[in-house]
C-alpha atoms as a PDB file:
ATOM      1  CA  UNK A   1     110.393  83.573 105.534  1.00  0.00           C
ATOM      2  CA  UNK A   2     113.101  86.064 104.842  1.00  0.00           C
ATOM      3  CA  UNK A   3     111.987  87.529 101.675  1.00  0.00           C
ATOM      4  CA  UNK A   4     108.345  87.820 103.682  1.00  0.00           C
ATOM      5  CA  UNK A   5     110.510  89.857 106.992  1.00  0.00           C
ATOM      6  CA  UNK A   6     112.287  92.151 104.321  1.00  0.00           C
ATOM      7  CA  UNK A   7     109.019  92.866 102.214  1.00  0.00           C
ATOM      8  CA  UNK A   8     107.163  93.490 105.769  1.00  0.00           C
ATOM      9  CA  UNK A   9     110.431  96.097 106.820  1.00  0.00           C
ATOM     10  CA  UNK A  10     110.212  97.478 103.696  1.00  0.00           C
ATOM     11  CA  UNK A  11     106.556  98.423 104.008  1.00  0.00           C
ATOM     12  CA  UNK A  12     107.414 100.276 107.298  1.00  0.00           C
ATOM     13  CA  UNK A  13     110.311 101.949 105.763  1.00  0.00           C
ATOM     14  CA  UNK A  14     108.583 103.045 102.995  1.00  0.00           C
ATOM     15  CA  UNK A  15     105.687 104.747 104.922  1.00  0.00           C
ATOM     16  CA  UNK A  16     108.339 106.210 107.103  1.00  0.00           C
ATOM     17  CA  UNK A  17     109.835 108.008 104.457  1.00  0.00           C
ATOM     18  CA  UNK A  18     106.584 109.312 103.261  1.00  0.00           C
ATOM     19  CA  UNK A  19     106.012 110.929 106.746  1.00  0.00           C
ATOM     20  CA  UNK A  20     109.512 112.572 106.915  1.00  0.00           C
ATOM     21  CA  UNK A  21     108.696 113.783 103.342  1.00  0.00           C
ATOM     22  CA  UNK A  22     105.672 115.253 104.748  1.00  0.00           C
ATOM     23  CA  UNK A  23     106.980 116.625 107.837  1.00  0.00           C
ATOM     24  CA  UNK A  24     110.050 118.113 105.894  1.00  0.00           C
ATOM     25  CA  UNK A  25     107.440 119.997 103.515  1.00  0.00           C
ATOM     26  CA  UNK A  26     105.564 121.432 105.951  1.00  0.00           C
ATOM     27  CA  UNK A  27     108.505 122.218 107.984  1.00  0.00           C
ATOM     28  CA  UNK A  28     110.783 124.069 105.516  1.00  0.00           C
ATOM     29  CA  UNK A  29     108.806 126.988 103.606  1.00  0.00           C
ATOM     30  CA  UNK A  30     111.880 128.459 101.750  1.00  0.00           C
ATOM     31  CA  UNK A  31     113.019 126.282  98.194  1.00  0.00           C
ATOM     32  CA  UNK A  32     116.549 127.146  98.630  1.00  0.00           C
ATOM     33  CA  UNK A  33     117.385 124.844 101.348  1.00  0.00           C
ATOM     34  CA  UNK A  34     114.630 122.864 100.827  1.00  0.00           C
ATOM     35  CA  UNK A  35     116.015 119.445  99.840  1.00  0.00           C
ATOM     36  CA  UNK A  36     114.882 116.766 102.420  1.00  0.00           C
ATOM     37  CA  UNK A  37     111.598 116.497 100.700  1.00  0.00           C
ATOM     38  CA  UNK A  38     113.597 115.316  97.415  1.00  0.00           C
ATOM     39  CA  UNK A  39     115.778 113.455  99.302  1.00  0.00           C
ATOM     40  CA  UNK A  40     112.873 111.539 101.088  1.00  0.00           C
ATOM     41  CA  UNK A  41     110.829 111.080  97.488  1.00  0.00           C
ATOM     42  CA  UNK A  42     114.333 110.234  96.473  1.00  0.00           C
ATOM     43  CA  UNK A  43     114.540 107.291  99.367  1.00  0.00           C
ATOM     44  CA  UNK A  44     110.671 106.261  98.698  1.00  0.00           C
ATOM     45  CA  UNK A  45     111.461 105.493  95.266  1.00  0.00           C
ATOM     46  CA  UNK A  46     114.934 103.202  95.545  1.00  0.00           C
ATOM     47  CA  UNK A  47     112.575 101.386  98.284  1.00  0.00           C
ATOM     48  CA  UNK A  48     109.537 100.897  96.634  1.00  0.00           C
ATOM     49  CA  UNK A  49     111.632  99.370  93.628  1.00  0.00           C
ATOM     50  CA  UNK A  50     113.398  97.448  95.862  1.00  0.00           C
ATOM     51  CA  UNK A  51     110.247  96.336  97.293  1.00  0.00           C
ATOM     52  CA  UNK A  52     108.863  95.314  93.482  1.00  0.00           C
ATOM     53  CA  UNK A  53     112.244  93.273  93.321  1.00  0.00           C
ATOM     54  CA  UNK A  54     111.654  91.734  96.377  1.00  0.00           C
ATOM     55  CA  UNK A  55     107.810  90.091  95.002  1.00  0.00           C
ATOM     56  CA  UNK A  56     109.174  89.612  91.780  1.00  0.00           C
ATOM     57  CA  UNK A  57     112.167  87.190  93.501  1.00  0.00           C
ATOM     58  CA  UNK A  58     109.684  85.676  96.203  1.00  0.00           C
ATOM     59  CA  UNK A  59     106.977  84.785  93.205  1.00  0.00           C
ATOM     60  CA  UNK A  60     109.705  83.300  91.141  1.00  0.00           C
ATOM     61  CA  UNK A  61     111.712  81.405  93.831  1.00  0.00           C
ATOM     62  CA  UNK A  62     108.135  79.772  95.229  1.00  0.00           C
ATOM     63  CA  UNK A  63     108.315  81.415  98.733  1.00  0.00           C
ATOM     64  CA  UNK A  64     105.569  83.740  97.931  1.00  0.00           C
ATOM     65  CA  UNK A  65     102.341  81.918  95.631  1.00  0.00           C
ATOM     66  CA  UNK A  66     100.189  84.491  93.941  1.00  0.00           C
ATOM     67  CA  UNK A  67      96.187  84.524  94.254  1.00  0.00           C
ATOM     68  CA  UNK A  68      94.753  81.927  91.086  1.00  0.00           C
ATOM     69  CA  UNK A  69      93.073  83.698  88.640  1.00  0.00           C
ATOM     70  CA  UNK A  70      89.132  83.573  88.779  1.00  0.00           C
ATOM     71  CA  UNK A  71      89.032  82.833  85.147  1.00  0.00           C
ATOM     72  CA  UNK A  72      91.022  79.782  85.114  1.00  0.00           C
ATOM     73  CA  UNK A  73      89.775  76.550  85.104  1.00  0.00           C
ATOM     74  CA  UNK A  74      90.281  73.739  87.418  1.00  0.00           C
END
Protein backbone atom coordinates (compact mmCIF):
# COMPACT_ATOMS: atom_id res chain seq x y z
CA UNK A 1 0.00 0.00 0.00
CA UNK A 2 3.06 2.14 0.29
CA UNK A 3 4.53 1.80 -3.05
CA UNK A 4 0.64 2.61 -4.29
CA UNK A 5 0.71 6.19 -1.66
CA UNK A 6 4.25 7.12 -3.14
CA UNK A 7 3.28 6.40 -6.90
CA UNK A 8 -0.16 8.43 -6.15
CA UNK A 9 2.27 11.56 -4.45
CA UNK A 10 4.37 11.26 -7.14
CA UNK A 11 1.67 11.84 -9.73
CA UNK A 12 0.73 15.11 -7.88
CA UNK A 13 4.26 16.16 -7.66
CA UNK A 14 4.94 15.61 -10.99
CA UNK A 15 1.99 17.70 -12.39
CA UNK A 16 2.99 20.30 -9.90
CA UNK A 17 6.18 20.78 -11.34
CA UNK A 18 4.80 21.00 -14.77
CA UNK A 19 2.61 24.00 -13.64
CA UNK A 20 5.52 25.90 -11.94
CA UNK A 21 7.41 25.17 -15.22
CA UNK A 22 4.64 26.80 -16.94
CA UNK A 23 4.04 29.60 -14.72
CA UNK A 24 7.90 30.31 -14.56
CA UNK A 25 7.87 30.55 -18.56
CA UNK A 26 5.31 32.75 -18.86
CA UNK A 27 6.45 34.72 -15.99
CA UNK A 28 10.13 35.42 -16.83
CA UNK A 29 10.53 36.85 -20.56
CA UNK A 30 14.34 37.58 -20.33
CA UNK A 31 16.86 34.12 -20.90
CA UNK A 32 19.44 35.46 -18.68
CA UNK A 33 17.83 34.83 -15.45
CA UNK A 34 15.61 32.55 -16.75
CA UNK A 35 16.42 29.25 -15.02
CA UNK A 36 13.33 28.01 -13.01
CA UNK A 37 11.87 26.60 -16.13
CA UNK A 38 15.11 24.23 -16.38
CA UNK A 39 15.13 23.73 -12.99
CA UNK A 40 11.39 22.59 -12.96
CA UNK A 41 11.97 20.26 -16.36
CA UNK A 42 15.01 19.42 -14.35
CA UNK A 43 12.66 18.25 -11.16
CA UNK A 44 9.93 16.61 -13.68
CA UNK A 45 12.46 14.40 -14.99
CA UNK A 46 14.33 12.90 -11.58
CA UNK A 47 10.43 12.36 -10.63
CA UNK A 48 9.06 10.82 -13.45
CA UNK A 49 12.11 8.29 -13.32
CA UNK A 50 11.59 7.86 -9.96
CA UNK A 51 8.07 7.23 -10.65
CA UNK A 52 9.14 4.38 -13.52
CA UNK A 53 11.28 2.88 -10.55
CA UNK A 54 8.58 2.92 -8.36
CA UNK A 55 6.15 0.42 -11.05
CA UNK A 56 9.04 -1.38 -11.98
CA UNK A 57 9.63 -2.36 -7.92
CA UNK A 58 5.74 -2.66 -7.21
CA UNK A 59 5.35 -5.16 -10.48
CA UNK A 60 8.30 -7.14 -9.37
CA UNK A 61 7.69 -7.30 -5.57
CA UNK A 62 3.75 -8.45 -6.34
CA UNK A 63 2.12 -5.34 -4.72
CA UNK A 64 1.12 -3.98 -8.00
CA UNK A 65 -0.32 -7.01 -10.79
CA UNK A 66 -0.26 -5.80 -14.34
CA UNK A 67 -3.44 -6.05 -16.78
CA UNK A 68 -3.19 -9.98 -18.61
CA UNK A 69 -2.50 -9.77 -21.99
CA UNK A 70 -5.57 -10.24 -24.43
CA UNK A 71 -3.58 -12.62 -26.46
CA UNK A 72 -2.81 -15.09 -23.89
CA UNK A 73 -4.52 -18.05 -23.35
CA UNK A 74 -6.26 -19.36 -20.39
Amino acid sequence: MLIKLLIVLTLIAIVFSLGAGFFSLMRDKSDSRSRGTVRALSWRIGLSIFLFVLIILGILTGVIEPNPSPLATS
